[in-house]
C-alpha atoms as a PDB file:
ATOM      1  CA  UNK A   1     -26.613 -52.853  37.511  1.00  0.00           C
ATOM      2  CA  UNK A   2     -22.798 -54.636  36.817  1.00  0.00           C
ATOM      3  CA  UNK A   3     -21.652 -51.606  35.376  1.00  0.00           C
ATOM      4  CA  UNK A   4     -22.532 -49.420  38.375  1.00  0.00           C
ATOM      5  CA  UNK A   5     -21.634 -52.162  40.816  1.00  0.00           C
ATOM      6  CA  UNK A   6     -17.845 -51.620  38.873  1.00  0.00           C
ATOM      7  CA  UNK A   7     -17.385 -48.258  38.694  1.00  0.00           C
ATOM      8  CA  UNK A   8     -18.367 -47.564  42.908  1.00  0.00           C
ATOM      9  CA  UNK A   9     -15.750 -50.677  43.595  1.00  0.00           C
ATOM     10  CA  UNK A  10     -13.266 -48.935  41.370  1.00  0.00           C
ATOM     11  CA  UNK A  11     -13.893 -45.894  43.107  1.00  0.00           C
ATOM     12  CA  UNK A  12     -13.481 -47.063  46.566  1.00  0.00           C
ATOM     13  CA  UNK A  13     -10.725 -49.102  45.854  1.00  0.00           C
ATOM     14  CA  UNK A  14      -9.027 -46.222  44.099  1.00  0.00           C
ATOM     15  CA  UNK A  15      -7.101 -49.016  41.521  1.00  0.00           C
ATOM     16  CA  UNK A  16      -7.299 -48.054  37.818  1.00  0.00           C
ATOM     17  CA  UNK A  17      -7.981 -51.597  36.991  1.00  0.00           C
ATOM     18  CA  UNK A  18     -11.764 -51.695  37.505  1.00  0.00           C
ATOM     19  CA  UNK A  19     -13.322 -54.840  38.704  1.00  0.00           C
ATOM     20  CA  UNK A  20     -14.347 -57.352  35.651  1.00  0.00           C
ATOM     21  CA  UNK A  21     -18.268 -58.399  34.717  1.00  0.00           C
ATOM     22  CA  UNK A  22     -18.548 -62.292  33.449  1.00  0.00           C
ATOM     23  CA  UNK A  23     -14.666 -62.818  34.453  1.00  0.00           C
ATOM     24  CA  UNK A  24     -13.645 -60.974  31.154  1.00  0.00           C
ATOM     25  CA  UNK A  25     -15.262 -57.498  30.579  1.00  0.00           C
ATOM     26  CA  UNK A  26     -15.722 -54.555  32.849  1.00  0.00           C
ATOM     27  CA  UNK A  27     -19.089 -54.140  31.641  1.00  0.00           C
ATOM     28  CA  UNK A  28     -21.995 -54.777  28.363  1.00  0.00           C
ATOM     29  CA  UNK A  29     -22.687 -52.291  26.244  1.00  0.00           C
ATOM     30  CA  UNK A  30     -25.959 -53.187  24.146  1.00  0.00           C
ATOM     31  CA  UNK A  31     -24.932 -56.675  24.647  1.00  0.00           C
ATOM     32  CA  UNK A  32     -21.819 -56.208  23.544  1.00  0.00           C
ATOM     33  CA  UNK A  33     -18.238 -57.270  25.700  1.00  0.00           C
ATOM     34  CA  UNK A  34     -16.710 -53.664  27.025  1.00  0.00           C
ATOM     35  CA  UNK A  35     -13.255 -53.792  28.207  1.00  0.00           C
ATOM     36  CA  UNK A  36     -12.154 -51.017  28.993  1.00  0.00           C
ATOM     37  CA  UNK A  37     -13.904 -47.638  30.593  1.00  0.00           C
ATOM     38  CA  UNK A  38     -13.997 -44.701  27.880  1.00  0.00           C
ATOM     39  CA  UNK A  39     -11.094 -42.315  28.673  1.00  0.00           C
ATOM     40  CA  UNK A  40     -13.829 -39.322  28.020  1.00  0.00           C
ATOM     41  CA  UNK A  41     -16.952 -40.286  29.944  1.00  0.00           C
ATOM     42  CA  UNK A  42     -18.387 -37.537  31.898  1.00  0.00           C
ATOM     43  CA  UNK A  43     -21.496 -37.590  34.069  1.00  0.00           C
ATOM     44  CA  UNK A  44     -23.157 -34.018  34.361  1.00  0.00           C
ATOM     45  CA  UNK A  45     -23.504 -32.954  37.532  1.00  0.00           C
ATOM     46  CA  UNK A  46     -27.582 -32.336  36.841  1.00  0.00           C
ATOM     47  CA  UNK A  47     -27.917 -36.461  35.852  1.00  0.00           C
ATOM     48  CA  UNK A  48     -29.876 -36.740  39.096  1.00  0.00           C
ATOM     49  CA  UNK A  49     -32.626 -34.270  38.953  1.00  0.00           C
ATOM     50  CA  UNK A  50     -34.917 -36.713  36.702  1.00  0.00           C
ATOM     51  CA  UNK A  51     -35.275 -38.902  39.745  1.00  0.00           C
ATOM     52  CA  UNK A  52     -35.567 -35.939  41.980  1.00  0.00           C
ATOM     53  CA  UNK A  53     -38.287 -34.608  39.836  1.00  0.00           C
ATOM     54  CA  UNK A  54     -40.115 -37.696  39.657  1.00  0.00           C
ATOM     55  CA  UNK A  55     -42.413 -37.048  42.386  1.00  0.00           C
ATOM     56  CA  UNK A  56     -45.479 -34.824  41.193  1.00  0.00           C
ATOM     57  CA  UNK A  57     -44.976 -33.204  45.207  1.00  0.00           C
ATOM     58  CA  UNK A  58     -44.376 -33.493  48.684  1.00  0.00           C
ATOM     59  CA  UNK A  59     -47.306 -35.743  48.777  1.00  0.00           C
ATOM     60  CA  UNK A  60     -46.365 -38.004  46.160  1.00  0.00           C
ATOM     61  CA  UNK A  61     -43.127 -38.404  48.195  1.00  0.00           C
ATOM     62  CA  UNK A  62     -45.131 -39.049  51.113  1.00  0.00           C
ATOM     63  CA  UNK A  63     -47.015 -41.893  49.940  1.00  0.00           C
ATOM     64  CA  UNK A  64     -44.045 -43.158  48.220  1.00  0.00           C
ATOM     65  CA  UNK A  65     -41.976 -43.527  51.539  1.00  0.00           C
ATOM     66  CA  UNK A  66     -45.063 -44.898  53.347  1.00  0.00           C
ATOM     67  CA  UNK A  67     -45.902 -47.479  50.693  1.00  0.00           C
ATOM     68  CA  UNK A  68     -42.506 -48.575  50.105  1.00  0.00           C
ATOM     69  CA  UNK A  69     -42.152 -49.326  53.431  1.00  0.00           C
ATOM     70  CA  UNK A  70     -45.753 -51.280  54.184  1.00  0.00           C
ATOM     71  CA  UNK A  71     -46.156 -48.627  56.776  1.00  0.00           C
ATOM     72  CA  UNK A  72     -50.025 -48.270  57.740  1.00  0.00           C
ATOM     73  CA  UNK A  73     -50.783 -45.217  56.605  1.00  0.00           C
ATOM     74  CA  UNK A  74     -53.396 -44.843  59.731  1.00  0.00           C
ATOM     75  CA  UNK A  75     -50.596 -45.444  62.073  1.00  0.00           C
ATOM     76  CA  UNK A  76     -47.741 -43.517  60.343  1.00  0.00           C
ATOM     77  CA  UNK A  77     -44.530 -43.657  62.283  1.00  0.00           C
ATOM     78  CA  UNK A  78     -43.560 -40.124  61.734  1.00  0.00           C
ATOM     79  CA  UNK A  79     -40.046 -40.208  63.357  1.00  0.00           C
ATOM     80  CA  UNK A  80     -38.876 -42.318  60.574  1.00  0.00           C
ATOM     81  CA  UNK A  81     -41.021 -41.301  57.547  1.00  0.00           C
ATOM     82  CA  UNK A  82     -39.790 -37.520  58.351  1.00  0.00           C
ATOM     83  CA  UNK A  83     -36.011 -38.897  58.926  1.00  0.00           C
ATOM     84  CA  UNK A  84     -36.421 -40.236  55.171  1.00  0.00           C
ATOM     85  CA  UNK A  85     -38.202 -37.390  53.935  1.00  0.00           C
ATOM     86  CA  UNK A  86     -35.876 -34.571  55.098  1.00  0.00           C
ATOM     87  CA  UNK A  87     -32.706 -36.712  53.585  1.00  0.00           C
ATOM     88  CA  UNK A  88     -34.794 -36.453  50.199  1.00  0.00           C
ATOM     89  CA  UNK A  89     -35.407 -32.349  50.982  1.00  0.00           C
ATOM     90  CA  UNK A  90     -31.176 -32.023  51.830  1.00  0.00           C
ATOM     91  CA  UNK A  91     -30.973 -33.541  48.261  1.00  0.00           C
ATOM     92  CA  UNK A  92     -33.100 -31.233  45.996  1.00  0.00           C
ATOM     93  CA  UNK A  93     -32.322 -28.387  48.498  1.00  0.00           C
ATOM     94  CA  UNK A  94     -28.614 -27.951  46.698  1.00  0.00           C
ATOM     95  CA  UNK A  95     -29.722 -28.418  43.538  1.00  0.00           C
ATOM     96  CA  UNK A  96     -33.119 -26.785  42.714  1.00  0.00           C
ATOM     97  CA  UNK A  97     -34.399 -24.290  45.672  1.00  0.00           C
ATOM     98  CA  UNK A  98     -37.417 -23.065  44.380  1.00  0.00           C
ATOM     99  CA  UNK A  99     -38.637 -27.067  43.746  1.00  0.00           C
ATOM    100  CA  UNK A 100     -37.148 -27.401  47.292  1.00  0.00           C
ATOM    101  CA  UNK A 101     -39.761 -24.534  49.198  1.00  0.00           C
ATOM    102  CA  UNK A 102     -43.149 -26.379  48.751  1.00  0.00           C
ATOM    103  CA  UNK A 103     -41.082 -29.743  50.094  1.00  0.00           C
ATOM    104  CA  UNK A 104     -39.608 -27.582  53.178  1.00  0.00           C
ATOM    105  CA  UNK A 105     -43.624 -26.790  53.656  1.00  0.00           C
ATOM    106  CA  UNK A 106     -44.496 -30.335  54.308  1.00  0.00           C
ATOM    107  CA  UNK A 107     -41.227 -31.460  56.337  1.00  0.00           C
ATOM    108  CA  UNK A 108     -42.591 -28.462  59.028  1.00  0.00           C
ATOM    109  CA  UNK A 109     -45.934 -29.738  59.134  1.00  0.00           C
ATOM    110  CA  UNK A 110     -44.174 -33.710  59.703  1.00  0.00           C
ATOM    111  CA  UNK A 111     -42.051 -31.559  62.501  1.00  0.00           C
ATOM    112  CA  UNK A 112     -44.962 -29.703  63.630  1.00  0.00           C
ATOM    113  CA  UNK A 113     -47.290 -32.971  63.706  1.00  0.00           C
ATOM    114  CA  UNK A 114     -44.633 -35.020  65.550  1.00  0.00           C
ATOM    115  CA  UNK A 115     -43.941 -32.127  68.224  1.00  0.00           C
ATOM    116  CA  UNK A 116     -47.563 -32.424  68.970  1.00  0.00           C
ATOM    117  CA  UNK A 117     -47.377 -36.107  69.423  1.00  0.00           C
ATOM    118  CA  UNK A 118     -44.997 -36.224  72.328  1.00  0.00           C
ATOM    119  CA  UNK A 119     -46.822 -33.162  74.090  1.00  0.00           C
ATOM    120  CA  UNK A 120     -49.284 -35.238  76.988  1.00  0.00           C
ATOM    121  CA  UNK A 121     -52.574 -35.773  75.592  1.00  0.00           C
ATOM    122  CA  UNK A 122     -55.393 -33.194  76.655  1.00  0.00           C
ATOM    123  CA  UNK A 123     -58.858 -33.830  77.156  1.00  0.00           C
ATOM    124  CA  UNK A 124     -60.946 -31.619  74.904  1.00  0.00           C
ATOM    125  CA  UNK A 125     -63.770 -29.491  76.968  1.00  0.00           C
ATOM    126  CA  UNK A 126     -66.479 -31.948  76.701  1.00  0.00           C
ATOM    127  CA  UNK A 127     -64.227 -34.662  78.278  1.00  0.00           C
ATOM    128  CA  UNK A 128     -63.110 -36.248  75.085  1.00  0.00           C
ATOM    129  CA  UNK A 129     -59.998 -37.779  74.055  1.00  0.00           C
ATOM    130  CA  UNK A 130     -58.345 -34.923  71.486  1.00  0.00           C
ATOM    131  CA  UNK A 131     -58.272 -35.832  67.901  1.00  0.00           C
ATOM    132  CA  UNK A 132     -55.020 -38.197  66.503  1.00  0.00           C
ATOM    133  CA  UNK A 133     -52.427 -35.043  64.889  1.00  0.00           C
ATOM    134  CA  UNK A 134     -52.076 -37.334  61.987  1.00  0.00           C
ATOM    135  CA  UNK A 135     -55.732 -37.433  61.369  1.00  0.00           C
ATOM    136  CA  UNK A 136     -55.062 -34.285  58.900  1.00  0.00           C
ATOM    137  CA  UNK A 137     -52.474 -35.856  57.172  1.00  0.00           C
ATOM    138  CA  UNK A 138     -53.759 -39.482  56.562  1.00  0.00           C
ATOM    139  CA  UNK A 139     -56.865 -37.838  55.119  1.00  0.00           C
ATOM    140  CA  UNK A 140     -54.738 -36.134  52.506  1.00  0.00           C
ATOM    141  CA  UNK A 141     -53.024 -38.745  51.906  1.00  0.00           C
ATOM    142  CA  UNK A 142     -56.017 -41.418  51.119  1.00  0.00           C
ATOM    143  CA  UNK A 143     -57.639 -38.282  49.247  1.00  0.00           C
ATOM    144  CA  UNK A 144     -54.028 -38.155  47.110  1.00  0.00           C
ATOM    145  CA  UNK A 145     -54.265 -41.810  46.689  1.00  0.00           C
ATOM    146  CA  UNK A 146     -57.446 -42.276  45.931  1.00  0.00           C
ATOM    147  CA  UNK A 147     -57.215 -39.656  43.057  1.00  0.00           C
ATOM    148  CA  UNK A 148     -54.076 -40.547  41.920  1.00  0.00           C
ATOM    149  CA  UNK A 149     -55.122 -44.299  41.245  1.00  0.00           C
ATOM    150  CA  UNK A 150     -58.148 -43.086  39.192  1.00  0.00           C
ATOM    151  CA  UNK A 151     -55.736 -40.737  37.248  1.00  0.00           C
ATOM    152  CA  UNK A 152     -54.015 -44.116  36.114  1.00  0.00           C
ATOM    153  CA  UNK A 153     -56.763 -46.163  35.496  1.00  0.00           C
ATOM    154  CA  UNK A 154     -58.362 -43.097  33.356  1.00  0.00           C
ATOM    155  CA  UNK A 155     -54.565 -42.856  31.579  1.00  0.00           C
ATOM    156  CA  UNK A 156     -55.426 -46.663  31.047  1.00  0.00           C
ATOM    157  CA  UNK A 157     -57.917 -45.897  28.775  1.00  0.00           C
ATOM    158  CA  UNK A 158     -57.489 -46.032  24.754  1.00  0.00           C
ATOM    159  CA  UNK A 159     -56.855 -42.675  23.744  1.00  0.00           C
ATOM    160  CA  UNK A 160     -57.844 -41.331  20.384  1.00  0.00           C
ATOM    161  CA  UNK A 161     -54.475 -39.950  18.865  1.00  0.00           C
ATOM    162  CA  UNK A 162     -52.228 -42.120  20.935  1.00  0.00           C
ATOM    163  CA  UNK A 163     -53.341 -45.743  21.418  1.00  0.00           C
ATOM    164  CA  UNK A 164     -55.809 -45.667  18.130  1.00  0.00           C
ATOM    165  CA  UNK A 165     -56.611 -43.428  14.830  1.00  0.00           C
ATOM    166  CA  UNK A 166     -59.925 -42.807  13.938  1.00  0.00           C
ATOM    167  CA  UNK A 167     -60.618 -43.705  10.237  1.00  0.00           C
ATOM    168  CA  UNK A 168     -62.315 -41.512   8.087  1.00  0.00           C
ATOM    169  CA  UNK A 169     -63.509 -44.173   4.692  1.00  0.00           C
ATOM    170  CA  UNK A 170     -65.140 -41.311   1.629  1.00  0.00           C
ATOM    171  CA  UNK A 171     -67.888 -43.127  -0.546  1.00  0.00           C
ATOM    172  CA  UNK A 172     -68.308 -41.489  -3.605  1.00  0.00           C
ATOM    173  CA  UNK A 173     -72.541 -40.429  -3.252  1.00  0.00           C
ATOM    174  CA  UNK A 174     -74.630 -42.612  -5.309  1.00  0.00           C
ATOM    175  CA  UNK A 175     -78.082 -42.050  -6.419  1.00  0.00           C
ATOM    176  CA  UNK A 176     -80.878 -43.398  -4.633  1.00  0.00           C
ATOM    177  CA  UNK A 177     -83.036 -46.247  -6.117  1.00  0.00           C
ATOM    178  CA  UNK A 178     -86.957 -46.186  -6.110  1.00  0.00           C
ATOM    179  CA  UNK A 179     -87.981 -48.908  -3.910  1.00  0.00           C
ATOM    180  CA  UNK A 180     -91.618 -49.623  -4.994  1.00  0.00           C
ATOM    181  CA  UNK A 181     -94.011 -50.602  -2.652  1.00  0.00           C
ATOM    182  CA  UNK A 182     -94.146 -54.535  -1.678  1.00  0.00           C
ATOM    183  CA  UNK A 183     -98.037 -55.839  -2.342  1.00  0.00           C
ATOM    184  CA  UNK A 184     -99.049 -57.423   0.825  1.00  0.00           C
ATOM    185  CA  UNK A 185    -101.831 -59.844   1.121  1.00  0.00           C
ATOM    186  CA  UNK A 186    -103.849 -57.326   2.503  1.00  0.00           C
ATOM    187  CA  UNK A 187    -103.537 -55.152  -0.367  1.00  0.00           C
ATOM    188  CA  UNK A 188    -104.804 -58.343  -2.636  1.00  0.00           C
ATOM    189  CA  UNK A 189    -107.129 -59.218   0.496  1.00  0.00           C
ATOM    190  CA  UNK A 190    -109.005 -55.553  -0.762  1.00  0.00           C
ATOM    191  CA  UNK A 191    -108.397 -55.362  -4.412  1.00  0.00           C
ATOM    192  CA  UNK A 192    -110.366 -58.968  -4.307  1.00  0.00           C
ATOM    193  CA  UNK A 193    -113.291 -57.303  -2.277  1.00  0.00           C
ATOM    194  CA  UNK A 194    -113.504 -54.345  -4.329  1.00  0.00           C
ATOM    195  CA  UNK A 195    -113.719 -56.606  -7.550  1.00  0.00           C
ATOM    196  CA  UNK A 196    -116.459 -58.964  -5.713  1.00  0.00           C
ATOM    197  CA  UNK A 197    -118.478 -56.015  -4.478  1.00  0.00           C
ATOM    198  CA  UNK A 198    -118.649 -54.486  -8.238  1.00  0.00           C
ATOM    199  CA  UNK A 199    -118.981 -57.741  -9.740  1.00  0.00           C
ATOM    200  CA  UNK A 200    -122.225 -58.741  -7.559  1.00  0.00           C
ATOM    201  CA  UNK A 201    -123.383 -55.187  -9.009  1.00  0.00           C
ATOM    202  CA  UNK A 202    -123.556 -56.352 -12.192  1.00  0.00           C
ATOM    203  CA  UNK A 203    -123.950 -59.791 -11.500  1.00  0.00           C
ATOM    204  CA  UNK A 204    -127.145 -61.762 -13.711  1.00  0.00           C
ATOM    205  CA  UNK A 205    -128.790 -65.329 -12.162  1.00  0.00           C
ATOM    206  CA  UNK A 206    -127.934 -68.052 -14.196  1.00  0.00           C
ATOM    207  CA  UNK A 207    -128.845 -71.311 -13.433  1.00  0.00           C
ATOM    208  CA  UNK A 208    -125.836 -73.666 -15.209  1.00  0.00           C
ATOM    209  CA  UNK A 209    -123.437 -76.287 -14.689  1.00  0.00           C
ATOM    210  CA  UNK A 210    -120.036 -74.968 -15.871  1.00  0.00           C
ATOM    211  CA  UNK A 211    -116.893 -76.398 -15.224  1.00  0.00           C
ATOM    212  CA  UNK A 212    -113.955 -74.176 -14.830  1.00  0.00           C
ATOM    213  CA  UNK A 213    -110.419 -75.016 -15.064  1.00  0.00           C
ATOM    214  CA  UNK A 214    -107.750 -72.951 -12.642  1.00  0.00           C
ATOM    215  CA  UNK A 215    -104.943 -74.229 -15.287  1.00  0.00           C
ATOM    216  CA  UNK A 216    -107.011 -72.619 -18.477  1.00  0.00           C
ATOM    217  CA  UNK A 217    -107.862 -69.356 -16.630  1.00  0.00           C
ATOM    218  CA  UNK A 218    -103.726 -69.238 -15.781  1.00  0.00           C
ATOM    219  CA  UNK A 219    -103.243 -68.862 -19.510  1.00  0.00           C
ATOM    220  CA  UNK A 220    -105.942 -66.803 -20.357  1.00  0.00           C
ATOM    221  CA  UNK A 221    -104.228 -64.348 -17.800  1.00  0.00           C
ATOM    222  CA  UNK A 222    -100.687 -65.004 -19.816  1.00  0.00           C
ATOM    223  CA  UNK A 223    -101.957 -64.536 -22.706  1.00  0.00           C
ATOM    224  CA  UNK A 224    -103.405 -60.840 -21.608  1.00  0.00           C
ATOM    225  CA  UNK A 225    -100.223 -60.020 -20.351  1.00  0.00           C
ATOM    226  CA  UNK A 226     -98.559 -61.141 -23.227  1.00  0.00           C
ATOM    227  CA  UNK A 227     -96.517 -57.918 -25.237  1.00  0.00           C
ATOM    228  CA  UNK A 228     -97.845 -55.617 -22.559  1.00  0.00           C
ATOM    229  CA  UNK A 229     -95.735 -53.867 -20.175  1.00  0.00           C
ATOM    230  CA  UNK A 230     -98.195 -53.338 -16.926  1.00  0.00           C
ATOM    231  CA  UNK A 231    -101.856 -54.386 -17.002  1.00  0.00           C
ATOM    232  CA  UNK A 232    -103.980 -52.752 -14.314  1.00  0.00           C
ATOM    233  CA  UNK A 233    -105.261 -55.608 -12.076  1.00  0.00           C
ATOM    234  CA  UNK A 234    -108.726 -54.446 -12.160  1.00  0.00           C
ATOM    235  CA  UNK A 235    -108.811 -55.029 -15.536  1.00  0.00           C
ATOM    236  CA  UNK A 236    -107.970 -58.649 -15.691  1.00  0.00           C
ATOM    237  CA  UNK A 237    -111.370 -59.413 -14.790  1.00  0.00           C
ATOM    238  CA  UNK A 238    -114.012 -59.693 -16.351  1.00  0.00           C
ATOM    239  CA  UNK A 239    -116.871 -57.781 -14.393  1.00  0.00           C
ATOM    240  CA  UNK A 240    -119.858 -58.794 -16.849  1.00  0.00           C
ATOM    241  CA  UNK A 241    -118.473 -62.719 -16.178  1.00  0.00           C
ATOM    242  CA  UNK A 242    -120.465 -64.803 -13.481  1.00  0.00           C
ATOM    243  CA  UNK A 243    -119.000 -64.845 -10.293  1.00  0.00           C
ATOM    244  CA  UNK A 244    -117.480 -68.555 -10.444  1.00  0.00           C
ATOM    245  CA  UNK A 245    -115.512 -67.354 -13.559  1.00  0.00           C
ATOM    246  CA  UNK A 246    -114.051 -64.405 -11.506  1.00  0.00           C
ATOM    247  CA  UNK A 247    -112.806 -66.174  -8.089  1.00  0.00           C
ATOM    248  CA  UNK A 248    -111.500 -68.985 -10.636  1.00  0.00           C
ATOM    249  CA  UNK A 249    -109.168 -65.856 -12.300  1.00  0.00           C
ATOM    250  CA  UNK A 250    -108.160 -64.764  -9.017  1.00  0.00           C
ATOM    251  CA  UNK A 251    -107.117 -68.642  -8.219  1.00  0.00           C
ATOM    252  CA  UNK A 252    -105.209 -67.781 -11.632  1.00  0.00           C
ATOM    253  CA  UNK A 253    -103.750 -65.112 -10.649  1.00  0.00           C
ATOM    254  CA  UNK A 254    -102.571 -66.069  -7.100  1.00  0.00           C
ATOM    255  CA  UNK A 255    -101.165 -70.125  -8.490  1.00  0.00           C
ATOM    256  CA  UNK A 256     -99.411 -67.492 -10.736  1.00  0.00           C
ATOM    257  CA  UNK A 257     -97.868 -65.104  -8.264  1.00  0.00           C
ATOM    258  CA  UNK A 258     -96.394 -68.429  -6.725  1.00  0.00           C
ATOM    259  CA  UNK A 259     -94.784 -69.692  -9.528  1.00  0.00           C
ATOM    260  CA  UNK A 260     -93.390 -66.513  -9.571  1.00  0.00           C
ATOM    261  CA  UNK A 261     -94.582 -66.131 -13.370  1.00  0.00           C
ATOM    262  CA  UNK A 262     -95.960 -62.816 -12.822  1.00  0.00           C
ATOM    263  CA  UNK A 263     -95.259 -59.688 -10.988  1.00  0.00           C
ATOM    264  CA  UNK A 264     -97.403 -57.778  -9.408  1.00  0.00           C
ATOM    265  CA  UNK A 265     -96.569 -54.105  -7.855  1.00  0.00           C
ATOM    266  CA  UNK A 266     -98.117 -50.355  -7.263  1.00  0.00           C
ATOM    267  CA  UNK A 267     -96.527 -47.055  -7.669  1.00  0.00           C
ATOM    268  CA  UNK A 268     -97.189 -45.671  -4.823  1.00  0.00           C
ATOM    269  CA  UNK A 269     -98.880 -46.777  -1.221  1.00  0.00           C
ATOM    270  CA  UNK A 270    -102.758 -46.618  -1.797  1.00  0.00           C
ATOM    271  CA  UNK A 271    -102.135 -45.991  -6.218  1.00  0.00           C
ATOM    272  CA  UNK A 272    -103.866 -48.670  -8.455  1.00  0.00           C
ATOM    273  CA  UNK A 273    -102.053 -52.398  -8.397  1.00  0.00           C
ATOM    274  CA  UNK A 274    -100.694 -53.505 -11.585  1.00  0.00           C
ATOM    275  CA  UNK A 275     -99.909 -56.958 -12.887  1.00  0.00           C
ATOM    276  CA  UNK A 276     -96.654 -58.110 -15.444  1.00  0.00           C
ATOM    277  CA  UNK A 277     -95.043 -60.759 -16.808  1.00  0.00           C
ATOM    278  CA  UNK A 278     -92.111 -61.630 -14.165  1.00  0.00           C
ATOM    279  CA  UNK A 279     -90.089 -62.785 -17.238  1.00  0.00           C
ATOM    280  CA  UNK A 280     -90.109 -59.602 -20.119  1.00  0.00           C
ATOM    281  CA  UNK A 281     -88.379 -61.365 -23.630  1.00  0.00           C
ATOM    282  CA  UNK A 282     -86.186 -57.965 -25.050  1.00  0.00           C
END
């Protein structure tokens, strides 16, 4: 802003000396102290056409002059917004005359629109007031608006390509593991039943006093398992044993389970249940 500020003084003064910045240098260059103007410097005479052509249209322009301005845009004073408009048109007019035609379009319509303005107000036929000429315009112009702020909230957005990179990560395949089947309670619930139903089968009435230990039975079932790599659960039991002796091996086998001393698992859903050691010496 200094440096322009010293070259349009220097120019209307028409001294050689141009006017100082900070007391000391003419101007700052990157920061740096610049004494003296460059001997060489030329401005093209096409410097100004990427302001011109910052406006995507006449529209754009429009809304730029009425915004600028705080103008309400449902009361547009059209005498001065088209004063301001065609100075902008006289511009681009001597430098780019095909960008210039769709401008010239709008400034007839402003001319047109403000014509109509001071013409005396006719009633239409039904005895209404005649609509506002700017109604056309302001429409356009809130339609512009309206799309134009949604173009910059949607340019707002993270963009893939431009505000992030999509990662791609390769994981060399591995093969799957068989997951066996987890033995629910309900799956011990019927094994039980199934071993109680063929048990009563072969069940004999004897009348006798025995008493059974929970902590024996547990290493009668160790010892079975002992050296062996699966035992089928069914045949942990003894079926031709009286009944007492089989729910006390079940008690075994479940105090056993949650000790987590043994293991038991099934191949498949609905395959035979099998029973191992949870600890396997090599």
């Amino acid at each position: 802003m200094n440096d322009t500020i010293a070259l349009e003084e220097q120019g209307a003064a028409g001294t050689d000396v141009p006017l100082t910045v900070d007391g000391v240098a003419v101007a700052r260059l990157y920061g740096e102290p610049l004494f003296a103007l460059p001997q060489d410097l030329y401005i093209p005479p096409d410097a100004l056409e990427v302001f011109l052509e910052a406006f995507e249209g006449p529209l754009d322009l429009l809304l730029y002059l009425i915004r600028r301005q705080n103008f309400n845009i449902l009361d547009i004073p059209l005498a001065d917004v088209t004063k301001q408009y065609l100075e902008y048109v006289d511009q681009i007019r001597s430098r780019n005359l095909e960008l210039a035609a769709e401008y010239l379009l709008m400034a007839a319509m402003l001319i047109e629109i403000k014509s109509r303005m001071l013409l005396p107000v006719r009633k239409t036929e039904d005895g209404k007031e005649a609509e506002d000429p700017r109604a056309e315009l302001v429409r356009r112009l809130l339609e512009y608006e309206q799309i134009k702020l949604a173009a910059a909230q949607l340019d707002a957005l993270p963009l893939l390509g431009r505000d992030f990179v999509r990662v791609q990560v390769l994981q060399p395949a591995m093969a799957p593991e068989s997951r066996l089947p987890v033995v629910t309670p309900q799956d011990l619930r019927d094994a039980w039943a199934d071993i109680s139903r063929r048990a009563n089968l072969k069940a004999h009435h004897h009348i006798t006093r025995e008493q059974l230990s929970v902590r024996e039975h547990m290493s009668i079932v160790l010892r079975r398992l002992q050296g062996r790599r699966f035992v089928e659960f069914h045949d942990l039991f003894d079926l031709h044993a009286p009944s007492p002796v089989i729910v006390v091996t079940f008690i075994a086998l479940l105090e056993l389970a949650r000790e987590s001393l043994l293991e038991v698992t099934q191949a498949e859903a609905f395959a035979p249940i099998y029973v191992r050691l949870a600890y396997q010496p090599n």
